[in-house]
Protein backbone atom coordinates (compact mmCIF):
# COMPACT_ATOMS: atom_id res chain seq x y z
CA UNK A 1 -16.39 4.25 12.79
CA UNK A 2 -16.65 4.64 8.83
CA UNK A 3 -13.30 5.95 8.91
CA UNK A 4 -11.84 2.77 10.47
CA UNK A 5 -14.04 0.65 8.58
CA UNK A 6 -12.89 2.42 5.25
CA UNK A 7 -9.36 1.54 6.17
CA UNK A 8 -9.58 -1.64 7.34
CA UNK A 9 -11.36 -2.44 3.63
CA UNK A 10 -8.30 -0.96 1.75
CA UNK A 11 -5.92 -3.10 4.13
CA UNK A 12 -7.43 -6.24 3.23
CA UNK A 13 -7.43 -5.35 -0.35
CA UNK A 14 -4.13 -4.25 -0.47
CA UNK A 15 -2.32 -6.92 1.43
CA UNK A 16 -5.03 -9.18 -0.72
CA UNK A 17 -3.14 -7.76 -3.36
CA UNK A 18 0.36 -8.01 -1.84
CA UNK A 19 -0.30 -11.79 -1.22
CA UNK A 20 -1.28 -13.24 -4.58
CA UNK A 21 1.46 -10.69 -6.49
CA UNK A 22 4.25 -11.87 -4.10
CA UNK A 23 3.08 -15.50 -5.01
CA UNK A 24 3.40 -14.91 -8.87
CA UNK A 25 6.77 -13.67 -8.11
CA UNK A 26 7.81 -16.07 -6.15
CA UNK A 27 7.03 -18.77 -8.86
CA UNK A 28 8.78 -16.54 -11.59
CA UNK A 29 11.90 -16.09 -9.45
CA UNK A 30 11.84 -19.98 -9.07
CA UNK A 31 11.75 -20.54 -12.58
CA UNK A 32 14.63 -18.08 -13.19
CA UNK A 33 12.48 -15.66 -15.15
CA UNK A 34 13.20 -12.37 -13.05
CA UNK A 35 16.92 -12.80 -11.27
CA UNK A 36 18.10 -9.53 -11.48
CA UNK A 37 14.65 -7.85 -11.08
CA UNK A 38 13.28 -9.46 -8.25
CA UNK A 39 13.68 -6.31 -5.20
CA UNK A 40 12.63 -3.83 -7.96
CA UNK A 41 9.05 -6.21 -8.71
CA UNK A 42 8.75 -6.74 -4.89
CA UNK A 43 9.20 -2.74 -4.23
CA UNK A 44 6.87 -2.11 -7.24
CA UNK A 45 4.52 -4.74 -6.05
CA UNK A 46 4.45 -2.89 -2.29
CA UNK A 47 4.09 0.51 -3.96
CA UNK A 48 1.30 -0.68 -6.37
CA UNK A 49 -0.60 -2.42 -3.27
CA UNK A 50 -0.45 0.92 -1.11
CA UNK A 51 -1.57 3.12 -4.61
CA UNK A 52 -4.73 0.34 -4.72
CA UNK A 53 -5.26 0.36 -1.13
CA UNK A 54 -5.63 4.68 -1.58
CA UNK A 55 -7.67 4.33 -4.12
CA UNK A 56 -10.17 2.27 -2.26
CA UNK A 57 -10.16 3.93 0.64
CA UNK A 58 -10.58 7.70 -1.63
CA UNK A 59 -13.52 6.21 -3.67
CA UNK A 60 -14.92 4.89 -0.74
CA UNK A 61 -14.55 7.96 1.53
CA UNK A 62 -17.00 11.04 0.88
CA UNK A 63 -14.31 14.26 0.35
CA UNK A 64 -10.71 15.05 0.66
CA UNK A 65 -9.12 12.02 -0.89
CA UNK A 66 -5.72 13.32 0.21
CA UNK A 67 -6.28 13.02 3.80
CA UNK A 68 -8.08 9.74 3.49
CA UNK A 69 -4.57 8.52 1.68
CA UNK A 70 -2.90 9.77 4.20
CA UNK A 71 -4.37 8.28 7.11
CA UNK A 72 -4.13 4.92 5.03
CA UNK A 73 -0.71 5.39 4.51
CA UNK A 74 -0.05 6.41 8.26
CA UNK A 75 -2.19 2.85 9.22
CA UNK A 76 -0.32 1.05 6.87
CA UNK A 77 3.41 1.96 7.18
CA UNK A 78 2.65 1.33 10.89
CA UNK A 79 1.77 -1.89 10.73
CA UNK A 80 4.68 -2.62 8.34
CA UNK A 81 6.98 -0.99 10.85
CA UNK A 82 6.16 -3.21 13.56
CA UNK A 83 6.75 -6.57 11.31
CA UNK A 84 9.88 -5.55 10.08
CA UNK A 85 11.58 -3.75 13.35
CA UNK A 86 9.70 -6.77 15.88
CA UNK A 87 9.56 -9.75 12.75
CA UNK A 88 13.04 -9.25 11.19
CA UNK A 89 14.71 -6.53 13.37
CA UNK A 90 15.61 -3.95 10.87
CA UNK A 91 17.59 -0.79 11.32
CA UNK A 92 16.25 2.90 10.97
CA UNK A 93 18.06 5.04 8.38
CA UNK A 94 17.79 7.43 5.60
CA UNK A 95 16.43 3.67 3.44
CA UNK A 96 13.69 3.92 5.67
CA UNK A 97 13.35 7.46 5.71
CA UNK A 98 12.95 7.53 1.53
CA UNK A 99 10.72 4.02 1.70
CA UNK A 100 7.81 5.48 3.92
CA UNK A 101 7.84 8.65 1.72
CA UNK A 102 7.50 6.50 -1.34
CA UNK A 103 4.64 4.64 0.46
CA UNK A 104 2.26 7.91 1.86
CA UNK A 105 2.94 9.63 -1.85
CA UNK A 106 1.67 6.46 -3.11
CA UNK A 107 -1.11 6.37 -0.92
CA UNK A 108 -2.09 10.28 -1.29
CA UNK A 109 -1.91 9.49 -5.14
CA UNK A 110 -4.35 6.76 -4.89
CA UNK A 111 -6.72 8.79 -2.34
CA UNK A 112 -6.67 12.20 -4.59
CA UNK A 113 -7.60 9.18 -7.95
CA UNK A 114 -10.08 7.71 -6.14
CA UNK A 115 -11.91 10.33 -4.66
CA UNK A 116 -12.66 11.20 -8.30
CA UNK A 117 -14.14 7.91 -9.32
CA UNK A 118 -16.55 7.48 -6.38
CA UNK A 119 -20.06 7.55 -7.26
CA UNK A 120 -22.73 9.79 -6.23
CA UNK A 121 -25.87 8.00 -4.13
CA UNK A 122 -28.81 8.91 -4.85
């Protein structure tokens, strides 16, 4: 039950995080600040939000901050799966392939960080 819990927190952070970055963007891009840089902010901003969402979930969990990414990264490229194959019916291909093993070393990265910055109870 902690497990889930643990995960659930990260998710809310992270697509916290997700939300009010994709906002910011959004207003820059409608200004004409970032043109050309928009996908690479939005993939940065998705990469960032899973790296957060590991490290939250690592400095909340009590050992192996790897596997705690992991299964954070496993939760969250599932639910992304299903809104982009059911909500905008994308295609499976080596993209996709390269994307979700962008996203789980992100997430491992953040658990393995995290795990080192969680504080001992005493």
């Amino acid at each position: 039950m902690k497990c889930i819990k643990n995960i659930g927190i990260s998710c809310l952070y992270s697509y916290g995080f997700i939300f009010v970055f994709t906002f910011i963007l959004t207003l820059l891009n409608y200004i004409n600040f970032i043109d050309g840089a928009f996908t690479f902010f939005m993939i940065f901003n998705l990469v960032l939000s899973v790296f957060i969402g590991g490290f939250i979930c690592g400095k909340r969990s009590l050992k192996n901050g790897w596997l705690e990414g992991l299964k954070y990264g496993f939760v969250f490229l599932i639910i992304l799966s299903i809104l982009s194959f059911v909500g905008f019916n994308s295609k499976i291909g080596i993209k996709y392939f390269v994307f979700c093993s962008i996203i789980l070393v992100s997430s491992i990265l953040g658990g393995m960080i995290g795990i080192g910055f969680r504080r001992e109870k005493k």
